[in-house]
Protein backbone atom coordinates (compact mmCIF):
# COMPACT_ATOMS: atom_id res chain seq x y z
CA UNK A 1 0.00 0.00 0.00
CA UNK A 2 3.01 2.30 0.66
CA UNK A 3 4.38 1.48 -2.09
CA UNK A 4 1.20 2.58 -4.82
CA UNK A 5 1.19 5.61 -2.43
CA UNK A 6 4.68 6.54 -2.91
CA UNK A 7 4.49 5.53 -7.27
CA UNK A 8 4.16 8.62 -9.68
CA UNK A 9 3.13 7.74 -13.12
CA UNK A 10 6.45 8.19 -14.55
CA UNK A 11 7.86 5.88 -12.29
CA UNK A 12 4.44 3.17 -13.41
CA UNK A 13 5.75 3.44 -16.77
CA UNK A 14 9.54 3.06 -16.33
CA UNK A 15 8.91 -0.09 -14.02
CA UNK A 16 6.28 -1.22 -17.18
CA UNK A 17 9.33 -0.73 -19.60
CA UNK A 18 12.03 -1.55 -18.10
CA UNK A 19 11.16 -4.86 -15.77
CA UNK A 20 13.32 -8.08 -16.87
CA UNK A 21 13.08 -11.43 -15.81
CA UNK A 22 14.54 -13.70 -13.31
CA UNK A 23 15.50 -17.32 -14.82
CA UNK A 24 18.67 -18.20 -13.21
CA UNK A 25 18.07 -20.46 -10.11
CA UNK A 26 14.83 -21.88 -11.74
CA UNK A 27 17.04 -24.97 -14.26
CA UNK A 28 15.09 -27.50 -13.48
CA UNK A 29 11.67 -25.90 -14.15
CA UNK A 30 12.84 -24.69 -17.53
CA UNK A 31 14.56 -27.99 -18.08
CA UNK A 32 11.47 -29.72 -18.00
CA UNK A 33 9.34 -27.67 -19.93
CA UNK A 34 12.01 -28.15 -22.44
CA UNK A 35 12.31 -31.65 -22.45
CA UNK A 36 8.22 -31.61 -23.07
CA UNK A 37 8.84 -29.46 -26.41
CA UNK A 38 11.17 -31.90 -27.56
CA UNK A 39 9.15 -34.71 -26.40
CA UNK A 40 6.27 -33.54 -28.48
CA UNK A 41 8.76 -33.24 -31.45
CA UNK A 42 10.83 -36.63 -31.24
CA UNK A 43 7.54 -38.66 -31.00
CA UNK A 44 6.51 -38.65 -34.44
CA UNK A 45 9.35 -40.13 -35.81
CA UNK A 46 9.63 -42.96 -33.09
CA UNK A 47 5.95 -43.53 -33.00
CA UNK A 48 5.69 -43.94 -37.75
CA UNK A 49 8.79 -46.42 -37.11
CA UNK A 50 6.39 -48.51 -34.81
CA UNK A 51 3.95 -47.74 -37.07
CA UNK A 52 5.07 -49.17 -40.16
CA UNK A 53 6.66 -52.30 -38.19
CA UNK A 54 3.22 -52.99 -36.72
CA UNK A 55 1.40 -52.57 -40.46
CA UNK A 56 4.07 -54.69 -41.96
CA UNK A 57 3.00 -57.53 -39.40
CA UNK A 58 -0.62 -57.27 -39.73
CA UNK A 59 -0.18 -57.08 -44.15
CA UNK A 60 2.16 -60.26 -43.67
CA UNK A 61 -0.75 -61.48 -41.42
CA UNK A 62 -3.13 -60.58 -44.25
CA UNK A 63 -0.84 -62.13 -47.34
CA UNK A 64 -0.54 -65.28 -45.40
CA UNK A 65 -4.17 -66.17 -46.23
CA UNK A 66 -4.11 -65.56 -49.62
CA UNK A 67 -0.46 -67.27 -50.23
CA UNK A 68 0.19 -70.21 -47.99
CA UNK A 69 -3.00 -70.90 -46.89
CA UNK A 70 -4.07 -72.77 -50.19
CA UNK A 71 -0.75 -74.12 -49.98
CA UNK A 72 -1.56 -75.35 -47.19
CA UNK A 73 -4.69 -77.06 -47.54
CA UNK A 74 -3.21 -78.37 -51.04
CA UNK A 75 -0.94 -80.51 -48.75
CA UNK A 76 -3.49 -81.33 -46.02
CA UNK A 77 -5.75 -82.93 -48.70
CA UNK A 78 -2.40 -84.99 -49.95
CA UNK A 79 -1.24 -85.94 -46.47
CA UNK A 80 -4.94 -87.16 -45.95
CA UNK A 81 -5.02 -88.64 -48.86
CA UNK A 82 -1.90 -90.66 -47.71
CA UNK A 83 -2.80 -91.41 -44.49
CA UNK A 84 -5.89 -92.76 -45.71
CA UNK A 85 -4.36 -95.31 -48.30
CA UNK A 86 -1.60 -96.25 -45.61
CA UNK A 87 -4.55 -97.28 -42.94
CA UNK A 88 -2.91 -94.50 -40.75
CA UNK A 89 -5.25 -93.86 -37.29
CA UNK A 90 -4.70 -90.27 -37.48
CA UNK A 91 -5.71 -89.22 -40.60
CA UNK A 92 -5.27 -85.40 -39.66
CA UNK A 93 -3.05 -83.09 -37.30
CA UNK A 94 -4.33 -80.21 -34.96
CA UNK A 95 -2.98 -77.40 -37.32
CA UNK A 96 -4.53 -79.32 -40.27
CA UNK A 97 -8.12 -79.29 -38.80
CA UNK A 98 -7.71 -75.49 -37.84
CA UNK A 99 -6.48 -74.67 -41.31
CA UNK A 100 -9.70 -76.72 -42.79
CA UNK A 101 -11.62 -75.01 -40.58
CA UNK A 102 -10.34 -71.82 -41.54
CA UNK A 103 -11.08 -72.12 -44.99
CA UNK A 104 -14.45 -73.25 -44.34
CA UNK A 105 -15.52 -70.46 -42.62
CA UNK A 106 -13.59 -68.21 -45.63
CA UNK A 107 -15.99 -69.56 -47.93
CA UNK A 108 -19.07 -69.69 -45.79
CA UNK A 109 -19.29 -66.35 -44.72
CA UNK A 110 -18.10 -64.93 -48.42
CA UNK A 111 -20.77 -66.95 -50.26
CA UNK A 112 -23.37 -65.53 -47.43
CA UNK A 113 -22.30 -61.94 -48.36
CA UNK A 114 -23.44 -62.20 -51.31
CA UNK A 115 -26.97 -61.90 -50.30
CA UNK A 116 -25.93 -58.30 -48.61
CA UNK A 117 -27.27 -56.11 -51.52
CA UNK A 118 -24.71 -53.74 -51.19
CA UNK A 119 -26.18 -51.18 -53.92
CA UNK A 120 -29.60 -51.17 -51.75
CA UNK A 121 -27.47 -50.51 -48.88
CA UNK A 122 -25.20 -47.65 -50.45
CA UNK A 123 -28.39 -46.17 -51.50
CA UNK A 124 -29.83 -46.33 -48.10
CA UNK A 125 -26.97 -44.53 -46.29
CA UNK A 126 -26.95 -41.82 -49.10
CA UNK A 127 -30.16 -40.51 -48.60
CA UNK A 128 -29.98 -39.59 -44.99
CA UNK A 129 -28.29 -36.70 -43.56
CA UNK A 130 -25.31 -35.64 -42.62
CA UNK A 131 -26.14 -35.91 -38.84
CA UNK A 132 -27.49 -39.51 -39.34
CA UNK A 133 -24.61 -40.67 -41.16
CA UNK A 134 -22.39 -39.04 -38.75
CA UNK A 135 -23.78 -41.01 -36.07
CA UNK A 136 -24.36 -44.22 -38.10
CA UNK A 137 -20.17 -43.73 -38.53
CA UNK A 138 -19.31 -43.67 -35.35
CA UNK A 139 -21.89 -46.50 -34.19
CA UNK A 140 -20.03 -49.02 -36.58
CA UNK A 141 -16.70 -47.38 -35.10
CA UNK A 142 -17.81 -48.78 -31.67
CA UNK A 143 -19.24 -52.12 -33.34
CA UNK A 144 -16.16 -52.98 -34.21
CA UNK A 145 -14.04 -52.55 -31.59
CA UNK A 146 -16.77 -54.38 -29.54
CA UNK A 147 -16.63 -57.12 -32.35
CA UNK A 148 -12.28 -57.27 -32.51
CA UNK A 149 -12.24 -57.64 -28.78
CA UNK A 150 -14.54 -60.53 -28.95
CA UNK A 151 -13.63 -62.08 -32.25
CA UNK A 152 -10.08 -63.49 -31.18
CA UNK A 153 -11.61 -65.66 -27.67
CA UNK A 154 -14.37 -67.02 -30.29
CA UNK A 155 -11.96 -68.08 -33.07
CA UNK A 156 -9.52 -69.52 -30.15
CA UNK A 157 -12.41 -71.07 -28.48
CA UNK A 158 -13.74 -72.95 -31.62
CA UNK A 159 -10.09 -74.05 -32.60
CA UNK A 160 -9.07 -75.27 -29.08
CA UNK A 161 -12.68 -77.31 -29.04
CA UNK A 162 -11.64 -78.45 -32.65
CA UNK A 163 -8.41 -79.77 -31.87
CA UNK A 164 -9.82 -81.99 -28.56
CA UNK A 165 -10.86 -85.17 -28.98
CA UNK A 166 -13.40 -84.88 -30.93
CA UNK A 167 -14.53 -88.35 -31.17
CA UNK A 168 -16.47 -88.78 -27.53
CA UNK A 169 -20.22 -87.74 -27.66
CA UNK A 170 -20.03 -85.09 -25.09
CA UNK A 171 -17.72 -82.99 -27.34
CA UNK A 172 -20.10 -82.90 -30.69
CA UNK A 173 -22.45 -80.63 -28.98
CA UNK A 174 -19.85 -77.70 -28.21
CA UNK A 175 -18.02 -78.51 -31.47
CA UNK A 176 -21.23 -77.22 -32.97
CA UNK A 177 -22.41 -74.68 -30.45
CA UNK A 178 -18.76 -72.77 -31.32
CA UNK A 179 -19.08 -73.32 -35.29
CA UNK A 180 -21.69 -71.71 -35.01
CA UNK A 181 -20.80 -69.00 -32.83
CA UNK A 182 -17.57 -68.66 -35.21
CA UNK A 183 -19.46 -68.50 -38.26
CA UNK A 184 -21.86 -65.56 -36.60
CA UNK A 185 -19.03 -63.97 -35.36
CA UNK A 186 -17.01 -63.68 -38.62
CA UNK A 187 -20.42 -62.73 -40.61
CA UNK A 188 -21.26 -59.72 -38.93
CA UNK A 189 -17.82 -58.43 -38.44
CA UNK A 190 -17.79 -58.41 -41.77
CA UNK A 191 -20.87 -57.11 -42.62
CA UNK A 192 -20.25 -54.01 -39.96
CA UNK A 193 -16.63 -53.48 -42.49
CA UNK A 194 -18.66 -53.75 -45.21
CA UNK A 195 -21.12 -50.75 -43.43
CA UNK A 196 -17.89 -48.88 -42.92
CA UNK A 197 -16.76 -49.31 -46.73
CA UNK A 198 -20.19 -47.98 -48.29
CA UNK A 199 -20.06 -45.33 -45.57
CA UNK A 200 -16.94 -43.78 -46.82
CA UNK A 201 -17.94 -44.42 -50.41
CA UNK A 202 -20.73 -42.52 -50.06
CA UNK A 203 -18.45 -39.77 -48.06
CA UNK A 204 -16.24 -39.69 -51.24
CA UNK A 205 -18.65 -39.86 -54.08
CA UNK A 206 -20.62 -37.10 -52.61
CA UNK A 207 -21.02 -33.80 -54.12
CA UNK A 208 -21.40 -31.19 -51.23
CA UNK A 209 -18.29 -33.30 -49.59
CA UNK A 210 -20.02 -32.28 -46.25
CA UNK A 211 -19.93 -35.77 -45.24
CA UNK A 212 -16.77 -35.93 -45.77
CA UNK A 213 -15.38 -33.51 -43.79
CA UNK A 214 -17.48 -34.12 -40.93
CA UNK A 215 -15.40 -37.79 -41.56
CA UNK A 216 -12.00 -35.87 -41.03
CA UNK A 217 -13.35 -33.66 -38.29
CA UNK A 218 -14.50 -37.01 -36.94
CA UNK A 219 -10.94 -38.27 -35.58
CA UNK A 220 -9.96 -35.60 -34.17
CA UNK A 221 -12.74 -35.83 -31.58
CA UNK A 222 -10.78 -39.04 -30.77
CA UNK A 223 -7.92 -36.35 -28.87
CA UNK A 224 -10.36 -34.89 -26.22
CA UNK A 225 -11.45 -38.86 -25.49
CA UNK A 226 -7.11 -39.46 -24.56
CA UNK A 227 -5.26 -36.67 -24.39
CA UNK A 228 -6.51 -35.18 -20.64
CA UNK A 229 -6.38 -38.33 -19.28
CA UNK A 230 -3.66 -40.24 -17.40
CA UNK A 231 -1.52 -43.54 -19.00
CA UNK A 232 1.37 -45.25 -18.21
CA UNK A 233 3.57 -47.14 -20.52
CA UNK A 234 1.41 -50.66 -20.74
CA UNK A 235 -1.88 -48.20 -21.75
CA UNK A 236 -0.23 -46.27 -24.26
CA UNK A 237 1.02 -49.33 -25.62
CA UNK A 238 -2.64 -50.95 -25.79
CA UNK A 239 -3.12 -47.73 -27.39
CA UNK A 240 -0.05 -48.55 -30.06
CA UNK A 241 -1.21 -51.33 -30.67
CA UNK A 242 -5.03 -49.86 -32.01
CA UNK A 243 -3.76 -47.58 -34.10
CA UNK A 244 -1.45 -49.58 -35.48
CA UNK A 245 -4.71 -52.04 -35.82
CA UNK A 246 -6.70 -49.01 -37.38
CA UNK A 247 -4.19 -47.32 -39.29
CA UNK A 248 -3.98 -50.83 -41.46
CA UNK A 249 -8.12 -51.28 -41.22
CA UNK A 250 -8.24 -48.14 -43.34
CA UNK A 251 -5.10 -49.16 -45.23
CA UNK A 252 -7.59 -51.96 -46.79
CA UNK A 253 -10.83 -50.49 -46.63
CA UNK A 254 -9.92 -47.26 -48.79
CA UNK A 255 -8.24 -49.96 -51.59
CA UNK A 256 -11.42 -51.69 -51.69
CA UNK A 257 -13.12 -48.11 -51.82
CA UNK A 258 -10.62 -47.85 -55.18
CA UNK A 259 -11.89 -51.18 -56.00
CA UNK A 260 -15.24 -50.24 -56.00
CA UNK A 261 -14.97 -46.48 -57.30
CA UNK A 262 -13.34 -47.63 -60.14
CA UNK A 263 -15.33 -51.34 -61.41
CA UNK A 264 -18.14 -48.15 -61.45
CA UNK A 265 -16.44 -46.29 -63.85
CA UNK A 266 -15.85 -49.13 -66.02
CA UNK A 267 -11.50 -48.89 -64.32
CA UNK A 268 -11.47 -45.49 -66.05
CA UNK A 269 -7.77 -44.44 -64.89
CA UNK A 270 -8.41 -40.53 -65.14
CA UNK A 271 -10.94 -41.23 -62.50
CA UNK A 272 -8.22 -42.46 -60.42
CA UNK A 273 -7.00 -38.25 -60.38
CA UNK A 274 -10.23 -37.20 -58.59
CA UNK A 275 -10.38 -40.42 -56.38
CA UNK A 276 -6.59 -40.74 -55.35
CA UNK A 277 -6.77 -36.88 -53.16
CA UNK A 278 -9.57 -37.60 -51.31
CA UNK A 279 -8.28 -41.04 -50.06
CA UNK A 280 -5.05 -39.22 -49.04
CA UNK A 281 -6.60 -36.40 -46.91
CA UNK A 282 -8.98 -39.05 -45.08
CA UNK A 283 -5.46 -41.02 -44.55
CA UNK A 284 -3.49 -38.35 -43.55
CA UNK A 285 -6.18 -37.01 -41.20
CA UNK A 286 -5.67 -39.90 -39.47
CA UNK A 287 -1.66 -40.11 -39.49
CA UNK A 288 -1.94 -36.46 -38.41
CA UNK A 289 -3.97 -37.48 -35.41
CA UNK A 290 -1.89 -39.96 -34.22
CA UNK A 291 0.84 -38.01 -34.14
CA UNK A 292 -0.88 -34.92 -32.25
CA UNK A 293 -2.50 -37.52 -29.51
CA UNK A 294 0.70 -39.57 -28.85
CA UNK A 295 2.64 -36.37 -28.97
CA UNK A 296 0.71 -34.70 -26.43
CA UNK A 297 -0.24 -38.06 -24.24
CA UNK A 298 3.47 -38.33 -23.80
CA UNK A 299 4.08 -35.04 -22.78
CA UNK A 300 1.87 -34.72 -20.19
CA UNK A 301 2.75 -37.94 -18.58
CA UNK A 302 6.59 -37.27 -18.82
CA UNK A 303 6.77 -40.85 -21.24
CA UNK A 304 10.07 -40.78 -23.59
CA UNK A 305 9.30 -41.21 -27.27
CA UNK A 306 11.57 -44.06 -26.51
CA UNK A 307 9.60 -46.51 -25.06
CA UNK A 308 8.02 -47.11 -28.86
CA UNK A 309 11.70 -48.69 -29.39
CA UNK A 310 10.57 -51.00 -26.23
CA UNK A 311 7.21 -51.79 -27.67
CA UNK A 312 9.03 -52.23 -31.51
CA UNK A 313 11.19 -54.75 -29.36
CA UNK A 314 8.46 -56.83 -27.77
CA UNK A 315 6.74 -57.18 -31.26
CA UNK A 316 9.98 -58.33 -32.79
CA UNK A 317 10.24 -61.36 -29.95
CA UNK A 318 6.75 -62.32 -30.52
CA UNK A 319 7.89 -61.94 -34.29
CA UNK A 320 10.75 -64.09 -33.53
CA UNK A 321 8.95 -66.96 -31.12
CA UNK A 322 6.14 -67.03 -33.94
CA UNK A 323 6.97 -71.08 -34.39
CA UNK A 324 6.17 -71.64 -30.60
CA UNK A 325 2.68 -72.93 -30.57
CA UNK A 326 1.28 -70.45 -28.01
CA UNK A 327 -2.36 -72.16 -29.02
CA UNK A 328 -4.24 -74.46 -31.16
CA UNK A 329 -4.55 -71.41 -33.80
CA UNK A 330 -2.25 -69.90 -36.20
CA UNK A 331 1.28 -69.55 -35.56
CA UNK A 332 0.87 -65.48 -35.84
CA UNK A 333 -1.94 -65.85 -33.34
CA UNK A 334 0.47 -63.96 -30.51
CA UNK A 335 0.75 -60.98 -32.69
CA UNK A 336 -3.06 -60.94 -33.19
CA UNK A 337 -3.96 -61.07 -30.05
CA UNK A 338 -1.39 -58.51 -29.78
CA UNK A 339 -3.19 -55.99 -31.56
CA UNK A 340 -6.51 -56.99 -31.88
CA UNK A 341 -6.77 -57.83 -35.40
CA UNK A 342 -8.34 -60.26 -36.53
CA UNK A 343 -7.68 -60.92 -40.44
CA UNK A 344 -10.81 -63.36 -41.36
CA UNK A 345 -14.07 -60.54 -41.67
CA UNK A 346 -11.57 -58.04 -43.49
CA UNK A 347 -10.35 -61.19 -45.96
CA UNK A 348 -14.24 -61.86 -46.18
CA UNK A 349 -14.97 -58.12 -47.69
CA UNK A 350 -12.23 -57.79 -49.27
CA UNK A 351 -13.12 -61.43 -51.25
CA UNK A 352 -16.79 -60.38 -51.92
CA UNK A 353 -15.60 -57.16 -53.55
CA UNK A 354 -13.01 -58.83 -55.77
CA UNK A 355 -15.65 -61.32 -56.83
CA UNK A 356 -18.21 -58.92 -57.51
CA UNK A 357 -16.08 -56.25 -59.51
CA UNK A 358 -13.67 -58.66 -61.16
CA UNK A 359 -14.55 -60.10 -63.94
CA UNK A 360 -11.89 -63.09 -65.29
CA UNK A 361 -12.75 -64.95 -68.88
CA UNK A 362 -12.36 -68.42 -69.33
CA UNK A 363 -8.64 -69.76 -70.52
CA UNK A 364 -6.63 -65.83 -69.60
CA UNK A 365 -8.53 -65.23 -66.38
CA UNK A 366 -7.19 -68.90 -65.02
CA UNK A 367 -3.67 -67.64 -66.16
CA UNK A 368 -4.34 -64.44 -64.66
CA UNK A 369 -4.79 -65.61 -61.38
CA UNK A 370 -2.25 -68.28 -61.03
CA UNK A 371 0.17 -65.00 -61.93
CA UNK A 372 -1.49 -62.87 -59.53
CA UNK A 373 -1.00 -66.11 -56.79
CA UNK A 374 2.52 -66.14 -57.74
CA UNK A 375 3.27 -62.71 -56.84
CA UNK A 376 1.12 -62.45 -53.67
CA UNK A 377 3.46 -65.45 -52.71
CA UNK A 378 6.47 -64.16 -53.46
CA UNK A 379 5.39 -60.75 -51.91
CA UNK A 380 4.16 -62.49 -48.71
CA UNK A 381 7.73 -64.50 -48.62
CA UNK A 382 10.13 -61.23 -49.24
CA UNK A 383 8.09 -59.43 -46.83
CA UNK A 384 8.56 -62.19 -44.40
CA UNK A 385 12.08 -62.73 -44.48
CA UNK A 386 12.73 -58.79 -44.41
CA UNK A 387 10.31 -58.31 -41.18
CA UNK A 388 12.20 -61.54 -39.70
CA UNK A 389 15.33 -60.11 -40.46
CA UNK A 390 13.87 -56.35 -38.50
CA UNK A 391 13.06 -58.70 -35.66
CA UNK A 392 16.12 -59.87 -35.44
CA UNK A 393 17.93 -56.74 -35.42
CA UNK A 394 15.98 -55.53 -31.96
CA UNK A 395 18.28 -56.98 -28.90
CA UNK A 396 15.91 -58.23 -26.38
CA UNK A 397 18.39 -57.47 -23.33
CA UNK A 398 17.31 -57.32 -19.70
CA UNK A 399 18.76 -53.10 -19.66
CA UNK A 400 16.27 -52.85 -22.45
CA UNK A 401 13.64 -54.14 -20.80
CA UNK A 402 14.35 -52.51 -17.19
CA UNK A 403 15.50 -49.41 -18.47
CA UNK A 404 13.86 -46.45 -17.09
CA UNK A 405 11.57 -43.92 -19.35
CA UNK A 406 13.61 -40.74 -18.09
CA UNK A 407 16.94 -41.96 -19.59
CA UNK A 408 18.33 -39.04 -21.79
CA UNK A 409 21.98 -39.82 -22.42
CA UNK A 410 21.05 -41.29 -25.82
CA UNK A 411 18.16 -39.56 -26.65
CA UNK A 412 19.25 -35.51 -26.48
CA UNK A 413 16.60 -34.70 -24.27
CA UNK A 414 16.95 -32.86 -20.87
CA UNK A 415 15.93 -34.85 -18.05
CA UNK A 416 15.09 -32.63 -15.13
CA UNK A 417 16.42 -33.51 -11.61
CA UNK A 418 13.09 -34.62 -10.02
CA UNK A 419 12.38 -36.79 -12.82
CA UNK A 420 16.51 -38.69 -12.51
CA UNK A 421 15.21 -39.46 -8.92
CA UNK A 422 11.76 -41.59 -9.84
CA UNK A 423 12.03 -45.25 -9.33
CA UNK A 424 11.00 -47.66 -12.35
CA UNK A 425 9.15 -50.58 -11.12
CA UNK A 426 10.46 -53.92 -12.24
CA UNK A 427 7.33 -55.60 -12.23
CA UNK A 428 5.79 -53.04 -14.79
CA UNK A 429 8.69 -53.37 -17.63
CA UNK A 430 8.18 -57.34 -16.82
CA UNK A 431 4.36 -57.05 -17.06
CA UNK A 432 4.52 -55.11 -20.30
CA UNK A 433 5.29 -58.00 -22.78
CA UNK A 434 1.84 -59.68 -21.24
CA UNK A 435 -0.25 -57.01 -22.32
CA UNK A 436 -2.38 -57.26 -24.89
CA UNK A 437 -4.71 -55.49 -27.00
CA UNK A 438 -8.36 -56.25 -24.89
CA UNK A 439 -5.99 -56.75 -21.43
CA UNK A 440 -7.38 -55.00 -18.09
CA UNK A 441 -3.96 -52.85 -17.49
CA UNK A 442 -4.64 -49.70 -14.84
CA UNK A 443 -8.00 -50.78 -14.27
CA UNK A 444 -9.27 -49.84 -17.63
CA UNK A 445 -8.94 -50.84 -21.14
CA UNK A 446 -7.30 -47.99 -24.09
């Protein structure tokens, strides 16, 4: 009070102009708020390298089904062929009747797609509004999570009841009861992809484009859902693991978009020009998303962008241990259950569409194919060897798995004092190669 008593104006203004500011004694406040600018910069780049590791998996996933699965059953039919000539007992192994079964439901649940009028369907969603179809988006959003986190403990289930012995009464009536519940399952998962691909055709091939951007605007209302809210290193890496998941779901459904865009315009190439920018933006809407949520979920959390090297690493070992039968399924099924993805409904869509739109004559289209089986197979083996060969290349030592988040000596970043001075829990780095996709981790699910 003495003092506004005893200011003049002039002295008001010289204080107003002439004030500096006091930052020595204050390092580790600025040192921090530095090390979150860099954070938010350095994530990017560590988070697209886990990114395209991750897709790689899940496309190898994908190309295994349309390359050495018919291999595969090619030699189950000769081995049962064999077996059956040579009086054998066991006329089929456990990984035989899953890939059979496999197969089976392939064709079952493409053949009952066909009776999904698509064009009655596309015409449906584009005649309501943009509100509806807004909504009707992000409903089959949530479907399909619900549907992923449920499909893998089906498929598992049916497989592991499969592979008992099958040949005692009591065991015919859940061999059914989970065919059935297998079949179901990989039906309307695919029909809720199939929603989603008519949805964004319809987004695309609309002339205000209103849709559309309400599409874009659409993921970013995916940061207020994660960013203000708390995660350690297991639930950002449940969240890795879904947009790795979703980032290769859109991979596929925008190339059967193309698919479809263009067997409408009799595969006019020039309409490929109009087509092509609108499938970027609603792809890098969603690359640009990631990148702002991770960036900002690890800077408010004080996470280094390095722990996507740790979660790059515990991919690679499941990679790596992909021969260890972990359970009557597919060898890959670790990875899977991993991410959450589940190749069979997004194999079923993309089937129907190829069927539908493709068109192959009698003597060239046989040719054709065999060609176009020849180079998904040697695709799906270069691709195999060269992720193997990434896999190998990440050292799974126990400093890499212990190592503490704050660690800065390799990274450039400043670590402040009171951060040096946390304490990593063992059990947490130990607990983080059990998590998977749908796993309770912090009492909630990402």
């Amino acid at each position: 009070k003495n003092m506004a008593e005893r200011m003049s104006l002039w002295d008001y203004l010289k204080r107003e102009v002439s004030y500096g500011y006091l930052l020595r004694g204050r390092e580790d406040i600025y040192s921090e708020k530095q090390q979150r600018i860099l954070t938010i910069m350095r994530t990017p780049r560590e988070l697209e390298k886990l990114m395209l590791f991750g897709v790689g998996i899940c496309f190898n996933l994908f190309l295994f089904i349309f390359s050495f699965l018919p291999i595969r059953i090619i030699w189950v039919g000769l081995t049962f062929l064999f077996r059956l000539l040579t009086c054998r007992s066991r006329w089929m192994d456990n990984a035989h009747k899953c890939d059979v079964a496999r197969v089976i439901l392939l064709i079952t649940c493409t053949y009952a797609m066909r009776y999904v009028d698509t064009s009655q369907v596309y015409h449906l969603v584009r005649g309501q509004s943009v509100i509806k179809l807004y909504v009707i988006f992000n409903v089959l959003e949530i479907f399909d999570r619900l549907a992923a986190s449920i499909g893998q403990d089906v498929l598992d289930s049916f497989y592991w009841v499969l592979t008992g012995s099958g040949s005692r009464k009591r065991d015919v009536l859940p061999f059914v009861f989970y065919s059935i519940v297998a079949t179901l399952y990989v039906f309307i998962h695919s029909v809720l992809l199939l929603c989603q691909v008519v949805t964004i055709n319809v987004a695309i091939n609309s002339h205000s484009k209103a849709l559309l951007t309400v599409m874009v605007s659409n993921q970013f209302v995916e940061l207020k859902g994660n960013v203000f809210k708390k995660f350690d290193d297991r639930n950002l890496f449940q969240m890795s693991c879904s947009d790795i998941r979703e980032r290769f779901h859109y991979l596929v459904i925008l190339l059967i978009v193309t698919i479809r865009n263009l067997a409408q315009f009799s595969w006019n190439i020039d309409h490929l020009g109009v087509l092509l920018p609108l499938i970027v933006l609603i792809f890098l809407s969603e690359v640009f998303v990631d990148w702002i949520k991770h960036g900002f979920i690890t800077k408010f959390n004080s996470i280094s962008p390095n722990v996507y090297q740790k979660y790059s690493s515990i991919l690679a070992k499941d990679l790596r241990n992909r021969r260890t039968r972990m359970s009557p399924s597919e060898y890959s099924d670790l990875v899977s259950r991993r991410m959450g993805f589940t190749p069979l409904p997004l194999t079923c869509v993309l089937s129907q569409t190829l069927i539908t739109f493709l068109e192959f004559p009698a003597y060239s289209g046989k040719l054709c194919l065999v060609i176009i089986f020849l180079c998904l197979l040697s695709l799906k083996i270069l691709l195999g060897i060269t992720l193997l060969g990434i896999a190998c290349q990440h050292k799974d030592t126990p400093t890499q798995n212990n190592e503490p988040q704050e660690r800065s000596d390799q990274t450039g970043l400043i670590t402040p004092p009171e951060l040096k001075h946390r304490k990593t829990k063992t059990s947490k780095s130990q607990s983080l190669s059990e998590i998977e996709r749908f796993t309770l981790s912090g009492n909630r699910i990402v």
